[in-house]
Protein backbone atom coordinates (compact mmCIF):
# COMPACT_ATOMS: atom_id res chain seq x y z
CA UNK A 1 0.00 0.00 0.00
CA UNK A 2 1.09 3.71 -0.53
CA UNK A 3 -0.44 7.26 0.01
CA UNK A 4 -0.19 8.96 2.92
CA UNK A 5 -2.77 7.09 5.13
CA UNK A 6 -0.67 3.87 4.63
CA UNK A 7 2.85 6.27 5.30
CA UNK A 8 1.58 6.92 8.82
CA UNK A 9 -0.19 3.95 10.02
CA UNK A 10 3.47 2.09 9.03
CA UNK A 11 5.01 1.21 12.79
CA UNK A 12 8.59 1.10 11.14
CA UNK A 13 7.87 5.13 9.27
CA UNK A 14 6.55 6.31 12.35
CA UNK A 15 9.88 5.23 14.74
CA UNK A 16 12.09 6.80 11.46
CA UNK A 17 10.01 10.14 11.57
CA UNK A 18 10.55 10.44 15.71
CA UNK A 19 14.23 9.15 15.80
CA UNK A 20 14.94 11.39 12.35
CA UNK A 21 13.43 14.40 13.39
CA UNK A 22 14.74 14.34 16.80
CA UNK A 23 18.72 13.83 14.92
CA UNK A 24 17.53 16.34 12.25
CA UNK A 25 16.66 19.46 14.09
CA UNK A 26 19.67 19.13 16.52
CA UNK A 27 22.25 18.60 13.29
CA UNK A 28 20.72 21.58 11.85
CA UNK A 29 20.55 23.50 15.05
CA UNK A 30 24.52 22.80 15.87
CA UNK A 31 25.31 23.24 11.91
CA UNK A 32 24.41 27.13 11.93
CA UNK A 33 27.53 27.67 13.99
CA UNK A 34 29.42 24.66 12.20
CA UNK A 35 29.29 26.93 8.86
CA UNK A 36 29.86 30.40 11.08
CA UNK A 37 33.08 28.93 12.88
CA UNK A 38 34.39 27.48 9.47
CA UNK A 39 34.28 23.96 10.57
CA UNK A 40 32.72 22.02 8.13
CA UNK A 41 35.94 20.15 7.36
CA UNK A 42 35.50 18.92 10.62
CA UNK A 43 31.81 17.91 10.32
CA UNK A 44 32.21 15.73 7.52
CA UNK A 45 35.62 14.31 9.01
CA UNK A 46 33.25 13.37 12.17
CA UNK A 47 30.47 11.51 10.12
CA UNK A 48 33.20 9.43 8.20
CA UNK A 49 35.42 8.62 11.72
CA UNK A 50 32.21 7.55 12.97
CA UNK A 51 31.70 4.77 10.78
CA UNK A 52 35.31 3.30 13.04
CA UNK A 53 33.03 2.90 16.05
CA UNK A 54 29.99 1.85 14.53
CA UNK A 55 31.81 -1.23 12.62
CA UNK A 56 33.63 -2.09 16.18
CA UNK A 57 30.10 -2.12 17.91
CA UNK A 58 28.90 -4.55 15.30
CA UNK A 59 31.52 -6.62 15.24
CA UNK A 60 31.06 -6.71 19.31
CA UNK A 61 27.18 -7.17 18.93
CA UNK A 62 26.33 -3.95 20.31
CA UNK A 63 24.01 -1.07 19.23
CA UNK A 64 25.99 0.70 16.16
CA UNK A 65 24.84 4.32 18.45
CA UNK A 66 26.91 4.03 21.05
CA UNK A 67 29.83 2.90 18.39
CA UNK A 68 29.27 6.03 16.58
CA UNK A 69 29.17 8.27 19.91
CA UNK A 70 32.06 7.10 21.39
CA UNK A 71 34.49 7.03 18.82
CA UNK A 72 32.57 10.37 17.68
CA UNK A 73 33.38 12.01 20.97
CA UNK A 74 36.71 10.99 21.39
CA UNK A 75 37.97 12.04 17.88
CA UNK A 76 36.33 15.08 18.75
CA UNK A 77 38.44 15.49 21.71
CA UNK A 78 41.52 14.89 20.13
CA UNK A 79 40.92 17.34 17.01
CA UNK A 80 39.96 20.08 19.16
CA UNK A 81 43.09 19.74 21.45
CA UNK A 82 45.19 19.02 18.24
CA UNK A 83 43.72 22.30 16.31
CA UNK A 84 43.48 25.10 19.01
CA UNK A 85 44.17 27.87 16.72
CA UNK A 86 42.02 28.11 13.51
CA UNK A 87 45.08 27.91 11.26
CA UNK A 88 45.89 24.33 12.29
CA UNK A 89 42.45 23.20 12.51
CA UNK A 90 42.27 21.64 9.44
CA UNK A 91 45.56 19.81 9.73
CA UNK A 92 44.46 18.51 13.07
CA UNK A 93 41.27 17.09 11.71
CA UNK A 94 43.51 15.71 8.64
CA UNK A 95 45.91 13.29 11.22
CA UNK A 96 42.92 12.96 13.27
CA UNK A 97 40.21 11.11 10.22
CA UNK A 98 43.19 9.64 8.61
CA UNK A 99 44.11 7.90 11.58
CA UNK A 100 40.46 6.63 12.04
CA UNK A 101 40.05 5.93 8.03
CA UNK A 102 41.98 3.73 8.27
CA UNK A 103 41.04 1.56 11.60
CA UNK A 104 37.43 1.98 10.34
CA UNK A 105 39.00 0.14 7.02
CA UNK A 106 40.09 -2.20 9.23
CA UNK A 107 36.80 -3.27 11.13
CA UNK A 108 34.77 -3.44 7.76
CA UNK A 109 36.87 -5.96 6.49
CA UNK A 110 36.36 -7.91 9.46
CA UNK A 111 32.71 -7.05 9.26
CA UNK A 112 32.61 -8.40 5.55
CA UNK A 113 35.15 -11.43 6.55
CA UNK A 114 34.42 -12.74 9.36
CA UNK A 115 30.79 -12.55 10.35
CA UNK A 116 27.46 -12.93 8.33
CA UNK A 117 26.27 -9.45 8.89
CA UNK A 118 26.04 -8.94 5.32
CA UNK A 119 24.19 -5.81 5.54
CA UNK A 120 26.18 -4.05 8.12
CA UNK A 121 28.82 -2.32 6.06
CA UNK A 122 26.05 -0.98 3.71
CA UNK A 123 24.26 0.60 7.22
CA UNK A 124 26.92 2.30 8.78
CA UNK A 125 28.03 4.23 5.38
CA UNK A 126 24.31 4.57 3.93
CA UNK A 127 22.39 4.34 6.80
CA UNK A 128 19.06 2.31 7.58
CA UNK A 129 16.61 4.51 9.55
CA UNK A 130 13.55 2.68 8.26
CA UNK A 131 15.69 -0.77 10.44
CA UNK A 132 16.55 1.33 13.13
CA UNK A 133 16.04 -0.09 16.75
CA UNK A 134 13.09 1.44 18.32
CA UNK A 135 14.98 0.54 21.78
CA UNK A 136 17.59 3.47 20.67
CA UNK A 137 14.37 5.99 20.92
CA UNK A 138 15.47 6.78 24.92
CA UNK A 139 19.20 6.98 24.55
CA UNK A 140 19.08 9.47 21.40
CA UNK A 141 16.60 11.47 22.28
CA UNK A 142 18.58 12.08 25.60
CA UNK A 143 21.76 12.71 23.85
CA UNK A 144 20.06 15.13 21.52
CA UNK A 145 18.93 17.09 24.42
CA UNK A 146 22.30 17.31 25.85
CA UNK A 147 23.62 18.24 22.60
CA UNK A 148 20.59 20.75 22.52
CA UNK A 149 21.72 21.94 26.15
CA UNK A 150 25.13 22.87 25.60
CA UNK A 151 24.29 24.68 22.34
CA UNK A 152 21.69 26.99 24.54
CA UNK A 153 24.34 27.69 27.50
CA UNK A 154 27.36 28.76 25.35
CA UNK A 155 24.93 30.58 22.70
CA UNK A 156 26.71 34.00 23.92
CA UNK A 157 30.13 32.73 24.19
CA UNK A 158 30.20 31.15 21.43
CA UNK A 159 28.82 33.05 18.95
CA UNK A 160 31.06 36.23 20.19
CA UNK A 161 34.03 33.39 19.72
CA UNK A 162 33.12 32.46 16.53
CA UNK A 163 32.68 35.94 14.74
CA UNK A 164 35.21 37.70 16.94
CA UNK A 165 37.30 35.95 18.61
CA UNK A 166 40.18 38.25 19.91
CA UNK A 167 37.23 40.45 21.31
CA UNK A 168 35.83 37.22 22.85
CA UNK A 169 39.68 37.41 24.60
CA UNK A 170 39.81 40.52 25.52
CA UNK A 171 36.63 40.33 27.30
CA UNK A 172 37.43 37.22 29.28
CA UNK A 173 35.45 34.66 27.81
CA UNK A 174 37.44 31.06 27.82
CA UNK A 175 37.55 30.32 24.09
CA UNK A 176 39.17 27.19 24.27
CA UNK A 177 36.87 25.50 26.69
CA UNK A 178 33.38 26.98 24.45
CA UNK A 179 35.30 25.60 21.60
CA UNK A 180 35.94 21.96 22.89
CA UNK A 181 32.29 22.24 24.46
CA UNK A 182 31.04 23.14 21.41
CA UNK A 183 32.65 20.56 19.41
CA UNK A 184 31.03 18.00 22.19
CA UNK A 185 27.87 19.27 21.30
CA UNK A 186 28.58 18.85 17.66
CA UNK A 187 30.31 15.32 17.58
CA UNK A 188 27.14 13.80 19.49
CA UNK A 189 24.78 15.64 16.51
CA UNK A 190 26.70 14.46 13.77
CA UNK A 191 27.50 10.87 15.33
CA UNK A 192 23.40 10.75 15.76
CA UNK A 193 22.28 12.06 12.19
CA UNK A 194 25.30 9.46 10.78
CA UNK A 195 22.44 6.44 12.06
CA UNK A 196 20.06 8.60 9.44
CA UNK A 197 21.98 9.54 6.50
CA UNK A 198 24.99 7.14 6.53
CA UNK A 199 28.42 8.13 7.76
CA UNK A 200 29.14 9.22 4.07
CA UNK A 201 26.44 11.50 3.89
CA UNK A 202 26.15 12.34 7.66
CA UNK A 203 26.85 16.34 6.70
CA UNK A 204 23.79 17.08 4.45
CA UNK A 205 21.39 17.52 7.53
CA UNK A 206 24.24 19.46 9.14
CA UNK A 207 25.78 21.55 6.42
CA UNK A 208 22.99 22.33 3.69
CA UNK A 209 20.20 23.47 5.68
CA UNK A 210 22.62 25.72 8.37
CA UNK A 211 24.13 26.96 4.59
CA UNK A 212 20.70 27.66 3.60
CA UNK A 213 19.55 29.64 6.73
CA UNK A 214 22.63 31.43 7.17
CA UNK A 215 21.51 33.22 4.00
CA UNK A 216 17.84 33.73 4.55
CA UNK A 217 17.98 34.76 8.27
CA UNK A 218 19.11 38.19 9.39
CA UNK A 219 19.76 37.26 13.17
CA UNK A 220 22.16 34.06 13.92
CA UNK A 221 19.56 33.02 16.33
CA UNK A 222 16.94 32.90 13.59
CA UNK A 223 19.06 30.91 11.31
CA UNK A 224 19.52 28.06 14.41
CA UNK A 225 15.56 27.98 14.56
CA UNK A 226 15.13 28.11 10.61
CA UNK A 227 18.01 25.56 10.07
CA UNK A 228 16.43 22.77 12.23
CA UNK A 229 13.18 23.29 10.59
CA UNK A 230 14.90 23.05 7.15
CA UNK A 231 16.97 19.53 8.27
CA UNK A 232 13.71 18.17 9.56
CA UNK A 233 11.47 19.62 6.28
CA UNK A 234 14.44 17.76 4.38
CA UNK A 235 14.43 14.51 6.54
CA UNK A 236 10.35 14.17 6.91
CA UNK A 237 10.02 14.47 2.00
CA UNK A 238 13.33 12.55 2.02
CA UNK A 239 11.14 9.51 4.18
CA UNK A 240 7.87 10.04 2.79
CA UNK A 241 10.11 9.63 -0.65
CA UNK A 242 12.15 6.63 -0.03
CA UNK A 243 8.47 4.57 1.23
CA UNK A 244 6.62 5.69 -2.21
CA UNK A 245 10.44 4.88 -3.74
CA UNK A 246 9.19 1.11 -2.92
CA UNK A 247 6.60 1.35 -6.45
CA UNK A 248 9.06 3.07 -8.02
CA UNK A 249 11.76 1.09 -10.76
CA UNK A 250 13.10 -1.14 -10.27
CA UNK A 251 9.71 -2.16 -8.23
CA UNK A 252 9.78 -3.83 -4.57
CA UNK A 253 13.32 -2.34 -4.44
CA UNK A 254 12.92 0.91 -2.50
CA UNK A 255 15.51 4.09 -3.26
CA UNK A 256 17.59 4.98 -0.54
CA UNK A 257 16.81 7.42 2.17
CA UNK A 258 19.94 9.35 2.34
CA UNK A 259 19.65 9.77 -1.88
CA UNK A 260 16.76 11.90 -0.98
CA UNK A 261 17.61 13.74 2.02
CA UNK A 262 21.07 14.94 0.07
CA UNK A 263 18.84 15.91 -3.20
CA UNK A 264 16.26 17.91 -0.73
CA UNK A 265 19.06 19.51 1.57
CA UNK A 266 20.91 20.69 -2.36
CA UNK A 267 17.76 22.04 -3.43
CA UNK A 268 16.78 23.97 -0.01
CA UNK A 269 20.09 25.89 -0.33
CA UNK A 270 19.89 26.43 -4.34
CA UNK A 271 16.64 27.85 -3.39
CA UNK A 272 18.16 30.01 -0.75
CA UNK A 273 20.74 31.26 -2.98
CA UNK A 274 17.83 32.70 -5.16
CA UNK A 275 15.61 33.86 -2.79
CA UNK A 276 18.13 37.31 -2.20
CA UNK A 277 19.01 38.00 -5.71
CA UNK A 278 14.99 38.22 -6.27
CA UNK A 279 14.94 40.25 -3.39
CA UNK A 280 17.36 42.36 -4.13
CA UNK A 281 15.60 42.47 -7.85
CA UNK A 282 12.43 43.80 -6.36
CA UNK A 283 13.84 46.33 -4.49
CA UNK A 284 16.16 47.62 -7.89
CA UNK A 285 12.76 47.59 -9.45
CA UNK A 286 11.04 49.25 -6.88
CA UNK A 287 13.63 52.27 -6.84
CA UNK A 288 13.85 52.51 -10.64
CA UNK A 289 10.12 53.12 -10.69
């Protein structure tokens, strides 16, 4: 069956709609000041380490989440103490996701070799939210709240620290520790939304709709709001989608989820690009008449 009545009274659509819009609107939320402190480097370098952890908790039998998280959080730790200043950011989070490139390498070939979980490899880099464990409702929902948490208390710091950071000095605010707390907040986002999109395409709810905001919005707080509505607008079609994808050619196959969530998240910010230059059209218009 397919339409909408049969989209909602599905038990496995309605867990991926909860868990994806609880992921969706934090990764959006924490991307606004991903894209204002220059990070994204390190965003997409944190949904590919991820997929290290979440091949080492299915190799162990455990929940891929807390595989994502910890390895998430750690790497996290270690670029942020590795990249202080912004000029050697990017060269921490180079050593950093080479390094765990290359042990996540390692633990899919062990996936693929020695066990029978055939389908693993394909869910931690493409994700599987429509398989997802219902049990994992709880945990994430409490991570995503201490993710949500952290963003709200260091709103001030932070966003002084990330547009003006020698100012953010001079006035005493610790940009070191907003900056690792920050980059807590973001690892547990982007290790979350990685169980959505795939560890490949893990930056699409965090980049594209913060990218898109950033340009409609005239307040940073606006664009947080307006970028978690735009992650979970994205997520929610990119479902709805991938369940009609199932009648679709080739039939009884189903497209993948993450295929639509990146097309929807590319055509938010395409539209975003236009929206000002019509603006901005209107108003040449209005002063030549």
């Amino acid at each position: 069956m397919h339409g909408l009545g049969a989209f909602f009274a599905d038990p496995a659509v309605g867990t991926a709609l909860l868990l994806g819009s609880i992921v969706a609107s934090v990764s959006g939320a924490v991307g606004a000041f991903v894209v204002l402190r220059g990070q994204s480097f390190s965003g997409h370098a944190l949904g590919d380490i991820g997929a290290a952890g979440a091949s080492a908790a299915y190799l162990a039998g455990m929940e891929p989440l807390y595989g994502f998280l910890g390895v998430g959080l750690l790497s996290g730790l270690l670029m942020d103490r590795l990249g202080e200043r912004a000029s050697s950011r990017d060269l921490a989070t180079g050593i950093v996701l080479s390094l765990m490139l290359g042990v996540g390498a390692l633990f899919l070939y062990l996936l693929t070799e020695r066990t029978n979980a055939s389908g693993g490899t394909a869910a931690v880099l493409f994700g599987s939210i429509f398989t997802v464990d219902p049990s994992v409702t709880l945990p994430i929902a409490l991570f995503s709240l201490l993710s949500s948490l952290l963003l709200a208390l260091l709103y001030r710091p932070l966003l002084l620290s990330s547009l003006q950071p020698d100012v953010a000095r001079a006035r005493g605010v610790p940009v070191g520790a907003v900056g690792l707390l920050f980059m807590l907040a973001a690892a547990i986002a982007i290790e979350e939304s990685a169980l959505v999109a795939g560890a490949l395409l893990s930056m699409a709810l965090l980049i594209g709709p913060a990218a898109a905001a950033l340009r409609l919005a005239r307040h940073v707080g606006a664009a947080v709001l307006l970028s978690a509505g735009l992650a979970v607008l994205a997520l929610v079609l990119g479902i709805f989608l991938a369940y009609e994808s199932y009648f679709w050619p080739p039939v009884q196959h189903g497209w993948p989820v993450s295929f639509f969530i990146a097309a929807l998240v590319l055509l938010e910010y395409l539209l975003a690009r236009l929206w000002p230059q019509r603006a901005a059209r209107r108003r040449e218009e209005g002063a030549a008449a």
